[in-house]
C-alpha atoms as a PDB file:
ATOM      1  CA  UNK A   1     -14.790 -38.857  12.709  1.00  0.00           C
ATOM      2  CA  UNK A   2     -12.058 -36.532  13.463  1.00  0.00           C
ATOM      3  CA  UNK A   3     -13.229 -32.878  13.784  1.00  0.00           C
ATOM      4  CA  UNK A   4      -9.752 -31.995  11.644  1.00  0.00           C
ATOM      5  CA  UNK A   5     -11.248 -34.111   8.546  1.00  0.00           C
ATOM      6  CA  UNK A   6     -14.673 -32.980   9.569  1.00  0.00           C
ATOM      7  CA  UNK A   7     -13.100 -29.319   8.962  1.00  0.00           C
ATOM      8  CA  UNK A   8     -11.151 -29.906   6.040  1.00  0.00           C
ATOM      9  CA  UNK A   9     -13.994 -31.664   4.348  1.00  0.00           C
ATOM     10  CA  UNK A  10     -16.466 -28.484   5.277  1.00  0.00           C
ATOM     11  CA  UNK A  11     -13.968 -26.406   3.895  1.00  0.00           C
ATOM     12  CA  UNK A  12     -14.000 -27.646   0.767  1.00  0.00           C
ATOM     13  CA  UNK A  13     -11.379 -30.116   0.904  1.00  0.00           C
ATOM     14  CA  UNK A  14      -7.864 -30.235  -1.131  1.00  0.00           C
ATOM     15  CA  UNK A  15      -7.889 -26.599  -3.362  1.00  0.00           C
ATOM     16  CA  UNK A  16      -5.612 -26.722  -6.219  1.00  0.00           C
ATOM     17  CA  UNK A  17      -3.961 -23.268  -6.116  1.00  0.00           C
ATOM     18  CA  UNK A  18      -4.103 -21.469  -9.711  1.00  0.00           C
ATOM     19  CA  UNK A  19      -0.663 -19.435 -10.450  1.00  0.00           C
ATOM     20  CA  UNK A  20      -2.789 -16.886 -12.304  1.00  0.00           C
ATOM     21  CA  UNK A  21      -5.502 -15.845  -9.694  1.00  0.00           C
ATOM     22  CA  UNK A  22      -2.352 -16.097  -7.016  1.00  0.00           C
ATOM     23  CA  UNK A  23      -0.926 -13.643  -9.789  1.00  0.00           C
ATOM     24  CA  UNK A  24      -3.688 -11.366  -9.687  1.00  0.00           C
ATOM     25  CA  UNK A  25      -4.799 -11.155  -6.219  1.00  0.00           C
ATOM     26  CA  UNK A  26      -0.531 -10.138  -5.451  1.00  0.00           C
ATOM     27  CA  UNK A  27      -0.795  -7.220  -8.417  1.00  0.00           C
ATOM     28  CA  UNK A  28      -3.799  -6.162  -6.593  1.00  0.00           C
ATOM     29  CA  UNK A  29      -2.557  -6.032  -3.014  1.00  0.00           C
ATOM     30  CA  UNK A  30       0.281  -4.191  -4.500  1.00  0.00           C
ATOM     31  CA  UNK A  31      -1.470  -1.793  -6.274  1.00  0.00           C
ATOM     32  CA  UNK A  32      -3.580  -0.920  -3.158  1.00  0.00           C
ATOM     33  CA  UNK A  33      -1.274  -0.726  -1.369  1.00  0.00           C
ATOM     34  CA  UNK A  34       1.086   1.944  -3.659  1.00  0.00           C
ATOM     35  CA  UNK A  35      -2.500   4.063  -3.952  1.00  0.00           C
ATOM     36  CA  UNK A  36      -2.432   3.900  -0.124  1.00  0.00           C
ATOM     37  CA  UNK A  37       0.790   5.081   0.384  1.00  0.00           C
ATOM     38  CA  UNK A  38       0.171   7.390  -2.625  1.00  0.00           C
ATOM     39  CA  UNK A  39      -2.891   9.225  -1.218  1.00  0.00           C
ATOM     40  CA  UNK A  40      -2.366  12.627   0.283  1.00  0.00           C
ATOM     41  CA  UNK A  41      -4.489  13.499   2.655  1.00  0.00           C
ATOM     42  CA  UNK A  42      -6.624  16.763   3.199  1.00  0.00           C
ATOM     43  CA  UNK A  43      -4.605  17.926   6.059  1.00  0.00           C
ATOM     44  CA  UNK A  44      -1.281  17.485   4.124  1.00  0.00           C
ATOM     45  CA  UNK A  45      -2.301  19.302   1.668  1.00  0.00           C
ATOM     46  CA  UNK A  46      -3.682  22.332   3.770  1.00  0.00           C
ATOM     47  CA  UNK A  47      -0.289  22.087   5.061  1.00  0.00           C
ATOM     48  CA  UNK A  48       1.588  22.244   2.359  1.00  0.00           C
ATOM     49  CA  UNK A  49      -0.309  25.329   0.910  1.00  0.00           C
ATOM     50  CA  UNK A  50       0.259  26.910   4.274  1.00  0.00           C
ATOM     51  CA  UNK A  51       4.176  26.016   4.484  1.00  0.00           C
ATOM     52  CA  UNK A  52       6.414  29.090   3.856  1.00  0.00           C
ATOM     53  CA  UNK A  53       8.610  29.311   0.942  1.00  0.00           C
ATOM     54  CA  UNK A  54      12.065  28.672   2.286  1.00  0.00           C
ATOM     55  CA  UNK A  55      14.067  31.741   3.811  1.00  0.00           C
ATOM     56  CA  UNK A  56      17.417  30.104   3.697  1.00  0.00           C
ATOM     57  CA  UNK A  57      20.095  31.824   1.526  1.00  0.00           C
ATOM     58  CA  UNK A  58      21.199  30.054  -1.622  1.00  0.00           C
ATOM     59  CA  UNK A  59      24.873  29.350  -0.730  1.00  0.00           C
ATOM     60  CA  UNK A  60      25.608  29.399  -4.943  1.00  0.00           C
ATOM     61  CA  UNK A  61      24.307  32.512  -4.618  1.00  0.00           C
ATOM     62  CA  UNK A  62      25.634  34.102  -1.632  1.00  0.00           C
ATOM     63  CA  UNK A  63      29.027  36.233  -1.452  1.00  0.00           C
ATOM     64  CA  UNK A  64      30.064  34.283   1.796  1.00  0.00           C
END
């Protein structure tokens, strides 16, 4: 027997793909993947409490 039969047979043979589950599993590798970027970490935010208001002058503002 061929070992690439033997293999495909083992594996479970011809799968029929469903449009729906290939549906989901894409919305949920999306959706991981925007609450990955999403996420802030703990150092970021330490950061960003400890980042200085901005001292540059507000040219609207400024008589220049």
């Amino acid at each position: 027997m061929d070992t690439n039969i033997a293999a495909w047979m083992i594996a479970g043979g011809p799968s029929i793909e469903n449009p729906t589950a290939e549906r989901d599993r894409e919305h949920l590798r999306a959706f991981r993947e925007s609450q990955r970027v999403a996420h802030i970490g703990l150092i970021d935010r330490l950061r960003g409490f400890a980042r200085r208001a901005s001292t540059e002058d507000d040219l609207v503002t400024c008589a220049a």
